[in-house]
C-alpha atoms as a PDB file:
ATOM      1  CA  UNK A   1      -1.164   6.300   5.934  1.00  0.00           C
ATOM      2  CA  UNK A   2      -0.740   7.484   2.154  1.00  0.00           C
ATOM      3  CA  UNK A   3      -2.130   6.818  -1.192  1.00  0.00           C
ATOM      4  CA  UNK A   4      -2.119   7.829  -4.269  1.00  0.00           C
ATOM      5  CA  UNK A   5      -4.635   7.754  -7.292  1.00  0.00           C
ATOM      6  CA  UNK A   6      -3.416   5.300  -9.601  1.00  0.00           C
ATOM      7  CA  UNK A   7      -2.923   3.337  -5.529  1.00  0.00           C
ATOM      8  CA  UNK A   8      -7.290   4.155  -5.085  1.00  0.00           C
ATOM      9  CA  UNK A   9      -7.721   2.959  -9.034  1.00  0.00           C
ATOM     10  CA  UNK A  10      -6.067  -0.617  -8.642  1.00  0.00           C
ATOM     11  CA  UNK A  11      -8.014  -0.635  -5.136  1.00  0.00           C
ATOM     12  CA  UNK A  12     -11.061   0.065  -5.914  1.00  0.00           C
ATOM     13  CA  UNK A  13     -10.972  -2.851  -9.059  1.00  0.00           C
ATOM     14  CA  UNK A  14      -9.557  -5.183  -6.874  1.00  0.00           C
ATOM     15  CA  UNK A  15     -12.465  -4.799  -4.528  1.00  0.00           C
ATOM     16  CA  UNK A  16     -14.741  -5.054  -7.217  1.00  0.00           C
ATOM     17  CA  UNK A  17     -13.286  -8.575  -8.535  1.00  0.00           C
ATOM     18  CA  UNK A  18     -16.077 -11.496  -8.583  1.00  0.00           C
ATOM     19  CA  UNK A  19     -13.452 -13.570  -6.160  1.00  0.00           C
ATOM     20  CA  UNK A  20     -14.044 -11.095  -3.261  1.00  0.00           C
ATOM     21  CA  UNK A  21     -17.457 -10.651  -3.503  1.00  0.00           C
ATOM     22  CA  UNK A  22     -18.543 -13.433  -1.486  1.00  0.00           C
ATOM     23  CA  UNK A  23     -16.123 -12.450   2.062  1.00  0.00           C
ATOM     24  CA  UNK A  24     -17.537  -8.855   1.430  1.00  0.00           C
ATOM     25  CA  UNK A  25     -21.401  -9.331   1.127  1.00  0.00           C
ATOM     26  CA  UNK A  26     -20.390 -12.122   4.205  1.00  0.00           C
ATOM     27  CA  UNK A  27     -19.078  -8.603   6.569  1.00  0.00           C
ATOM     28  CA  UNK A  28     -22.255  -7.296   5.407  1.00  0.00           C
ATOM     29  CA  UNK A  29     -20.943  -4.087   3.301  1.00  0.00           C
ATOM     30  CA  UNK A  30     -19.711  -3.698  -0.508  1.00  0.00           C
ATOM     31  CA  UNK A  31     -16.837  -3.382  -2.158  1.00  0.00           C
ATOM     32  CA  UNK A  32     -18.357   0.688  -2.277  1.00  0.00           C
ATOM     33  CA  UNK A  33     -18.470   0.718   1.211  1.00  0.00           C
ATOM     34  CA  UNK A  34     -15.003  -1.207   1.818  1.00  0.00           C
ATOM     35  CA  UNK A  35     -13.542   1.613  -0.527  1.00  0.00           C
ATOM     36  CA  UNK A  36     -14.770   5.088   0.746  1.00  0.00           C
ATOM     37  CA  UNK A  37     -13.510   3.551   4.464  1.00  0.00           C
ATOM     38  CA  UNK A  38     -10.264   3.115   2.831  1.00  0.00           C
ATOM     39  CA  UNK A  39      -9.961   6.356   0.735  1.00  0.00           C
ATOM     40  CA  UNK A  40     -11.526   8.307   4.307  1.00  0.00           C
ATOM     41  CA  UNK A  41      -8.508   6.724   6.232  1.00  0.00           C
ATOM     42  CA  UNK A  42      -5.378   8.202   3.649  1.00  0.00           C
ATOM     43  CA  UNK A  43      -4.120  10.652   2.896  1.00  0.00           C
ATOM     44  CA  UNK A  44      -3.814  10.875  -1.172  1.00  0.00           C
ATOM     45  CA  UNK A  45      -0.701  12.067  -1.964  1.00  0.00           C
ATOM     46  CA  UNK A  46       0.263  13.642  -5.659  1.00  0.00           C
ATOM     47  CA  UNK A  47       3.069  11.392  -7.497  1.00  0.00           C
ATOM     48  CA  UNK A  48       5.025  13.685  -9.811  1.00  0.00           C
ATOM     49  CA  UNK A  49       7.567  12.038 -10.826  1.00  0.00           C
ATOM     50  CA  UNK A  50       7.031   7.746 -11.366  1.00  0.00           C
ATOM     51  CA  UNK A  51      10.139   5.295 -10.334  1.00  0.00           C
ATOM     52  CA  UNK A  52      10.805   2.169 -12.349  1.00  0.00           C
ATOM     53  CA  UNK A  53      12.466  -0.294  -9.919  1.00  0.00           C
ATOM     54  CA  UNK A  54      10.436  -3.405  -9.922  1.00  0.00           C
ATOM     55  CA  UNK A  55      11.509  -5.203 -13.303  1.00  0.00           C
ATOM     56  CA  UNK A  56       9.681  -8.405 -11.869  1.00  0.00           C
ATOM     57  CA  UNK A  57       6.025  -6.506 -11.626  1.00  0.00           C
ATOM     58  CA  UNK A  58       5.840  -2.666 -13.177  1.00  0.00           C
ATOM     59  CA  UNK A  59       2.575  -2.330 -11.928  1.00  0.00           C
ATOM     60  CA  UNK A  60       4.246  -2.290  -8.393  1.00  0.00           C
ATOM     61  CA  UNK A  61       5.898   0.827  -9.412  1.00  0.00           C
ATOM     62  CA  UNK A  62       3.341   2.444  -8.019  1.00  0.00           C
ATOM     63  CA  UNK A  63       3.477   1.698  -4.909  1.00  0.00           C
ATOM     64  CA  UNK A  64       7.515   2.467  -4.940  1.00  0.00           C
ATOM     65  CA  UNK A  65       6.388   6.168  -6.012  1.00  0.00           C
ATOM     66  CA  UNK A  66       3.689   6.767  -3.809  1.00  0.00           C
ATOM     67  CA  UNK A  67       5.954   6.262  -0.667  1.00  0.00           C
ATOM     68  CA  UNK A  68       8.179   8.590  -2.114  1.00  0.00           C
ATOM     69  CA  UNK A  69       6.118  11.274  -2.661  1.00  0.00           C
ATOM     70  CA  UNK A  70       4.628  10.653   0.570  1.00  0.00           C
ATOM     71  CA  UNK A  71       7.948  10.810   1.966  1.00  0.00           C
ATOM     72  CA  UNK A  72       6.907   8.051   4.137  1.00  0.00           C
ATOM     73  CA  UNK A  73       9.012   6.220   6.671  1.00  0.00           C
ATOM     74  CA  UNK A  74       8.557   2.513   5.451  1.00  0.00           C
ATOM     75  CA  UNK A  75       6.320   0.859   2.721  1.00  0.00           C
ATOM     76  CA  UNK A  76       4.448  -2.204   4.572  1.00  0.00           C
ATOM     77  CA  UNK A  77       3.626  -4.802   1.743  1.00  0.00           C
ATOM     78  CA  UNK A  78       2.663  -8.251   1.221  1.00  0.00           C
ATOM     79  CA  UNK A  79       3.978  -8.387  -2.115  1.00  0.00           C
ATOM     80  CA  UNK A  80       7.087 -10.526  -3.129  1.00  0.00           C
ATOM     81  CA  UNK A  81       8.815  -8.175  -5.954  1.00  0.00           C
ATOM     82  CA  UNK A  82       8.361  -5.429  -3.400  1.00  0.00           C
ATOM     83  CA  UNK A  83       9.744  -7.227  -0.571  1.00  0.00           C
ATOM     84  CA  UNK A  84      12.500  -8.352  -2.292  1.00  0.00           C
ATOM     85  CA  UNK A  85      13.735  -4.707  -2.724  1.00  0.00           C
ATOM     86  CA  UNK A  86      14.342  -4.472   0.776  1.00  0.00           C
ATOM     87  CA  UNK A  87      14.441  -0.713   0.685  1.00  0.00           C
ATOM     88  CA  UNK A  88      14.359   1.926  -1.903  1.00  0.00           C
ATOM     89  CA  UNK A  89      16.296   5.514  -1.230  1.00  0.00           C
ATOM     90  CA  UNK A  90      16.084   4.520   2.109  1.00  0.00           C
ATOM     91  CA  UNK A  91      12.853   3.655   2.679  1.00  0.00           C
ATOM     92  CA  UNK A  92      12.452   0.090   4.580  1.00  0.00           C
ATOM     93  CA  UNK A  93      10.080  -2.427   2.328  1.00  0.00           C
ATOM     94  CA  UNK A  94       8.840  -4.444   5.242  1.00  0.00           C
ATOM     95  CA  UNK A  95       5.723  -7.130   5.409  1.00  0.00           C
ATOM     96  CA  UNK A  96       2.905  -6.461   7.843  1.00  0.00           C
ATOM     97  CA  UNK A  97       4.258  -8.730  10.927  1.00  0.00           C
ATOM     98  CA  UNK A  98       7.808  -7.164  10.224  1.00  0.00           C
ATOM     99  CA  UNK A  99       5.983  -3.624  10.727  1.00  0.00           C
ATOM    100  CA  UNK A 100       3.669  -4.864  13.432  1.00  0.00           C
ATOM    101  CA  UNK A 101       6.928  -6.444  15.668  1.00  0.00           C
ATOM    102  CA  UNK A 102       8.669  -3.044  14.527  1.00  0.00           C
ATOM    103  CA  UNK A 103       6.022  -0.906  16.734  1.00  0.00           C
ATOM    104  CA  UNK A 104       6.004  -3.140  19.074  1.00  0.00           C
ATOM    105  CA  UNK A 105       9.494  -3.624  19.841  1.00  0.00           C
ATOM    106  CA  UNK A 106      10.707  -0.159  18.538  1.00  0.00           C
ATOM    107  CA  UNK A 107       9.494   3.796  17.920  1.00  0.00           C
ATOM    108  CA  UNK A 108      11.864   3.371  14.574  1.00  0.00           C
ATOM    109  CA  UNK A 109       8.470   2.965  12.669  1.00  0.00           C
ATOM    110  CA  UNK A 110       6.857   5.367  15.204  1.00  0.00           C
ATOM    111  CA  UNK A 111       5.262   7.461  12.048  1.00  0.00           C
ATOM    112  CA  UNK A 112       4.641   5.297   9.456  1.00  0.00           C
END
């Protein structure tokens, strides 16, 4: 699993947002906590060189590059404008049950 910086920045607001802090103080951790689980579970790869491809949502760029750097197999998101790329240079742009069914049913996602 990969991230990248400007991946850990939007993260780590998001987590901080007032509208989460309720279902995190209800697991009984922070948004702190929730974060440095997160950033010990990646591996934080350096994007050198940012792809525009998501007219819909720019911020989503992001996401689009870090994969690439990473070199990664598939990019599993929930997002619509990303998921409606389908694939960028030729990595699959799949939704979480699409990956899940994928290891079940296949090794094709075998190192995601």
């Amino acid at each position: 699993m990969w991230s990248s910086l400007a991946l850990l920045c939007e993260l780590e607001e998001v987590l901080a947002r007032a509208k989460f802090r309720r279902r995190i103080e209800a697991m009984a951790t922070s948004s702190e906590a929730l974060f440095n689980h997160y950033v010990s579970l990646v591996e934080v790869v350096a994007v050198e060189q940012s792809v525009h491809v998501v007219s819909a949502d720019p911020d989503d760029d992001i996401a689009v590059s870090c994969a690439l750097a990473a070199e990664a197999d598939c990019l599993v998101a929930s997002d619509g404008h990303l998921l409606a790329l389908g694939s960028h240079s030729g990595i699959p742009i799949v939704n979480p049950s699409q990956f899940l069914m994928e290891m079940v049913t296949s090794a094709s996602f075998a190192d995601c």
